[in-house]
N, C-alpha and C. Protein backbone atom coordinates (compact mmCIF):
# COMPACT_ATOMS: atom_id res chain seq x y z
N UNK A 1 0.85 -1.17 0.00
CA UNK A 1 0.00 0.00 0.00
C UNK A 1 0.89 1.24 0.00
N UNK A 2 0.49 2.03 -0.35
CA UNK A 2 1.52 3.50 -0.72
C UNK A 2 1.01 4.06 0.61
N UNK A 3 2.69 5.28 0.68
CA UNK A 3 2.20 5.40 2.17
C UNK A 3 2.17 6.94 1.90
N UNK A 4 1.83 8.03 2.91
CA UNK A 4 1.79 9.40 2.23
C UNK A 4 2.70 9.88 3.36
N UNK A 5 2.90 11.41 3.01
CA UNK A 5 3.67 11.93 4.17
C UNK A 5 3.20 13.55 3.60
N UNK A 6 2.90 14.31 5.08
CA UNK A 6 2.40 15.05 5.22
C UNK A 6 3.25 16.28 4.67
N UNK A 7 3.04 17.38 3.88
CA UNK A 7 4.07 18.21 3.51
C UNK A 7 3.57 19.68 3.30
N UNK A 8 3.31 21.05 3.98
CA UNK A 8 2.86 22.01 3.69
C UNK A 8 1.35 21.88 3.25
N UNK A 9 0.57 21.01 4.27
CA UNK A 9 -0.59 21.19 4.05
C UNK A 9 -1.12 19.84 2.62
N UNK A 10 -0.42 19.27 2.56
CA UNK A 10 -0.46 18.56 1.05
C UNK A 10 0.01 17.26 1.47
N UNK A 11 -0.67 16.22 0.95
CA UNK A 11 -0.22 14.54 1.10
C UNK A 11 1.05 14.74 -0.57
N UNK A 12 1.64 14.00 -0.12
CA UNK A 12 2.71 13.21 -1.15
C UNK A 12 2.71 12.06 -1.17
N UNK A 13 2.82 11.42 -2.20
CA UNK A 13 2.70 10.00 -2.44
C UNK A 13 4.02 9.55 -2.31
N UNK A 14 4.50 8.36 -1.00
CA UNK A 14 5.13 7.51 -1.35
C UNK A 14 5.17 6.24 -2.09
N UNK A 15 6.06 5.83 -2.92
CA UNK A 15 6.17 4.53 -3.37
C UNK A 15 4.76 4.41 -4.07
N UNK A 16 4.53 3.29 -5.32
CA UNK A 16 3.78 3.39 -6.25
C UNK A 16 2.36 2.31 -5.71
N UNK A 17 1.49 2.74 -6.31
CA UNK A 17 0.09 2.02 -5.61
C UNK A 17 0.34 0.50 -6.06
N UNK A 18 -0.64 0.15 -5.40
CA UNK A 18 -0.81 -1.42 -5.51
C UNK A 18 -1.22 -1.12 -7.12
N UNK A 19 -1.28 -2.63 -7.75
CA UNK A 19 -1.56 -3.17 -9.46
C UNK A 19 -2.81 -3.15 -9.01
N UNK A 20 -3.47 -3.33 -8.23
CA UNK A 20 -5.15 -3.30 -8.37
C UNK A 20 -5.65 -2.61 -8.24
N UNK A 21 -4.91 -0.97 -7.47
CA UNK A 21 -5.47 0.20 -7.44
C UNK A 21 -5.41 0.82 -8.80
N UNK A 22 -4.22 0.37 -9.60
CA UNK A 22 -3.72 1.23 -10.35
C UNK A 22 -5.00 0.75 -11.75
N UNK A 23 -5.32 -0.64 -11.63
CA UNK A 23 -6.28 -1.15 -12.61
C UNK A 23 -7.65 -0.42 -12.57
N UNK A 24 -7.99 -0.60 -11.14
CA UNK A 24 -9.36 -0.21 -11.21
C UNK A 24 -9.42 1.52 -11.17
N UNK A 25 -8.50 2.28 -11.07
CA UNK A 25 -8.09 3.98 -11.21
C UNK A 25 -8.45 3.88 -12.77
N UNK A 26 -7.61 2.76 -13.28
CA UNK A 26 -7.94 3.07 -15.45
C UNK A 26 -9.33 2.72 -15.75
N UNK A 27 -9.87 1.66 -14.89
CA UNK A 27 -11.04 1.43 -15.34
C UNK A 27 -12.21 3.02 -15.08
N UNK A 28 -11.72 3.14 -14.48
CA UNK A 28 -12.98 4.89 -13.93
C UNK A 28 -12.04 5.55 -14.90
N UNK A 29 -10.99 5.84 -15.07
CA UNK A 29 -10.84 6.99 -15.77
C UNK A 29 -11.66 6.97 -17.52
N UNK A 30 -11.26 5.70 -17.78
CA UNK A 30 -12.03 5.35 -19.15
C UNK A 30 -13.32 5.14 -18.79
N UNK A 31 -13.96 4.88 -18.14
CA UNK A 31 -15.59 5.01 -18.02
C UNK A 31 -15.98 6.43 -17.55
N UNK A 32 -15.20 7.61 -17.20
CA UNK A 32 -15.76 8.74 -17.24
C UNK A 32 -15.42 9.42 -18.57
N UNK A 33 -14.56 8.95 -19.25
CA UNK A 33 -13.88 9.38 -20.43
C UNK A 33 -14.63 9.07 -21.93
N UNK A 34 -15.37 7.86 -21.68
CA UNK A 34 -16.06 7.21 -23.16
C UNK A 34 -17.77 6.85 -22.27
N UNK A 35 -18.32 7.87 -21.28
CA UNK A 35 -19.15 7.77 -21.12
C UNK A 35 -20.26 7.95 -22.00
N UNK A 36 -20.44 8.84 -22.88
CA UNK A 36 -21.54 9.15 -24.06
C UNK A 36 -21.76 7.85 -24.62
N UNK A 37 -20.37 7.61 -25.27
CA UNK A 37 -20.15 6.43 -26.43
C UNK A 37 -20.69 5.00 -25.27
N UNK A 38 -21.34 4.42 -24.09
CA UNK A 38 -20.93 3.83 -23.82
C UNK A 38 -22.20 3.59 -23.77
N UNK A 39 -23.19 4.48 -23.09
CA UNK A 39 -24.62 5.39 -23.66
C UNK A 39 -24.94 5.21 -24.37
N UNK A 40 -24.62 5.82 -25.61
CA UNK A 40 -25.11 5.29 -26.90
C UNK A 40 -24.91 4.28 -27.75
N UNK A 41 -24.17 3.41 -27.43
CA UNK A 41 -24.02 1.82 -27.11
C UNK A 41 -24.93 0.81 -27.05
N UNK A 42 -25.35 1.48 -25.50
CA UNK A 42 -26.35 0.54 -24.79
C UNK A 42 -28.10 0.59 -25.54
N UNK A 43 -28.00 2.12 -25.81
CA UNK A 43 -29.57 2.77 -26.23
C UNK A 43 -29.61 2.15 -27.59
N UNK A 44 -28.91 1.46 -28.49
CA UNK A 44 -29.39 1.29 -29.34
C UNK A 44 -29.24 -0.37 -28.77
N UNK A 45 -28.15 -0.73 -28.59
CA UNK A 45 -28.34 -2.54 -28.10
C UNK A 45 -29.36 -2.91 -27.46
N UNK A 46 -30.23 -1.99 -26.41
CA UNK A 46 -31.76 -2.28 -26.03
C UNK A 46 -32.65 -2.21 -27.07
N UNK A 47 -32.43 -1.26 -27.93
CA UNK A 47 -33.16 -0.73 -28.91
C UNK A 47 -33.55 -1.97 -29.53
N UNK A 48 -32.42 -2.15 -30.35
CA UNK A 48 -32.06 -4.22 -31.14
C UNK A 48 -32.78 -4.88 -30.25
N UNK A 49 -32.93 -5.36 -29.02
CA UNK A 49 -33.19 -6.41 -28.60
C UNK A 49 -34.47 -6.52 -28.12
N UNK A 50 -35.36 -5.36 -27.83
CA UNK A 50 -36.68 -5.11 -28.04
C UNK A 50 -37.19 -5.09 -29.30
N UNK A 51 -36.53 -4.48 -30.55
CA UNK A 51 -37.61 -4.90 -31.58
C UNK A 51 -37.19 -6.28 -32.24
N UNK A 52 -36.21 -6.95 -32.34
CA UNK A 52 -36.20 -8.22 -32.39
C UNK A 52 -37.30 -9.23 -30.95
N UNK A 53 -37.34 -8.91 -30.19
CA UNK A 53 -38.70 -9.39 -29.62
C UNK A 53 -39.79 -9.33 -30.18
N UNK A 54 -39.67 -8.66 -30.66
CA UNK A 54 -41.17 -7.84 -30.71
C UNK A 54 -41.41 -8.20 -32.09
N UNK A 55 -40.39 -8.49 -33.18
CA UNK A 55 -40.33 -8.90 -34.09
C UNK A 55 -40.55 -10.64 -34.63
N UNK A 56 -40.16 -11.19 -33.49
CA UNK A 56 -39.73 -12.62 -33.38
C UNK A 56 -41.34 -13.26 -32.67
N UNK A 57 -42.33 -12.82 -32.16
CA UNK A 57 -43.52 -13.29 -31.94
C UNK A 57 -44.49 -13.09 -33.13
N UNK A 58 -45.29 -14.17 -33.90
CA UNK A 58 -46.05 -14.24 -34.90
C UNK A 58 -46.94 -13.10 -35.01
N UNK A 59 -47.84 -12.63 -33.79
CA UNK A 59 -48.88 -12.04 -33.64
C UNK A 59 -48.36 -10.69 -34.24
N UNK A 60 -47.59 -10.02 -33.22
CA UNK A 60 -46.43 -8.84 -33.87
C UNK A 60 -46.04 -8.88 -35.19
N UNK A 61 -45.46 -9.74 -35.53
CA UNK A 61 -44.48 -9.90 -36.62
C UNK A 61 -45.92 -9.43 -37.88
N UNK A 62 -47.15 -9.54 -37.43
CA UNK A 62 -48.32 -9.32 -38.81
C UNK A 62 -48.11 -7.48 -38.73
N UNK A 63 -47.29 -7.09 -37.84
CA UNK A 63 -47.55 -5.36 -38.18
C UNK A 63 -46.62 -5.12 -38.86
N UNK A 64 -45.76 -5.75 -39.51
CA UNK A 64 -44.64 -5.51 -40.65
C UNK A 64 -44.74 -5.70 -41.75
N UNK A 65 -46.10 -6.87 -41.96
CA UNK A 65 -46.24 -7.82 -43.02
C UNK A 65 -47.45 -7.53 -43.31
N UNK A 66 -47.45 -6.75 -44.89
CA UNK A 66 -48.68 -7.01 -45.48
C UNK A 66 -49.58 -8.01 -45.47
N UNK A 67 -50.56 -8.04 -45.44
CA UNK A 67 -51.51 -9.60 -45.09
C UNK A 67 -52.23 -9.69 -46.94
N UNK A 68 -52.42 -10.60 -47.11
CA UNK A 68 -52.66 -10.55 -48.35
C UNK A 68 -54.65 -10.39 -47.95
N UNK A 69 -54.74 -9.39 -49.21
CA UNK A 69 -56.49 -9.53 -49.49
C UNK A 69 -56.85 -8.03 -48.64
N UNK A 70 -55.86 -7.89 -47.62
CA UNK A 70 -56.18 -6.75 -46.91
C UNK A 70 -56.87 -5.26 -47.37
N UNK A 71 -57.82 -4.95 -46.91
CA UNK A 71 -57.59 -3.97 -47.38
C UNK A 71 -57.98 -2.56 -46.92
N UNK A 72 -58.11 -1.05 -47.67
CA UNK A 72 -57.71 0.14 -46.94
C UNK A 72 -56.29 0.33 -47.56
N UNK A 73 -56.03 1.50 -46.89
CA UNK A 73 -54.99 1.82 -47.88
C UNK A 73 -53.57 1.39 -47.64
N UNK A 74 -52.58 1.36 -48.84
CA UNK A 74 -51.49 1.03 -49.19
C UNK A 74 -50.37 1.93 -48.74
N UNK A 75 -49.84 1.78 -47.65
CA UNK A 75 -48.68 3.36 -47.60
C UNK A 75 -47.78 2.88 -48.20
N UNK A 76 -47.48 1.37 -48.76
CA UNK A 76 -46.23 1.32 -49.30
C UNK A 76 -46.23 1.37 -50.29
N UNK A 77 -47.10 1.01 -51.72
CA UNK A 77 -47.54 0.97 -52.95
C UNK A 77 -46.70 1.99 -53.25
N UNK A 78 -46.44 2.31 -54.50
CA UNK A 78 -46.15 3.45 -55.34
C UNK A 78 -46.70 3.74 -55.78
């Protein structure tokens, strides 16, 4: 463990931190650092995995799929 020593009001670091302080210090610095990206990551990987649900049940899956004979109007027609 690093030890400190008191100096004009100010800690100084002796000797270098433990490898597991020093790991989990990089892990926060890069998770405050690529926070947006990490965000907008997640918002669309929920995104994917709700409409593939939602996609993947028959009942649902008929609001994508023209039904044949249907009818009313065409928004996709040309």
């Amino acid at each position: 463990m690093a030890r400190t020593r008191e100096r004009d009001g100010r800690r100084a670091w002796i000797g270098k931190e433990s490898l597991l302080t020093r790991s989990v210090n990089a892990v926060f610095e890069f998770v405050r650092l690529a926070e947006f990206e990490i965000l907008f990551f997640l918002f669309f990987f929920v995104a994917f995995l709700v409409f593939k649900d939602l996609t993947s049940r028959p009942e649902y899956n008929q609001i994508l799929v023209k039904k044949p004979g249907a009818t009313g109007l065409d928004w996709w027609a040309s």
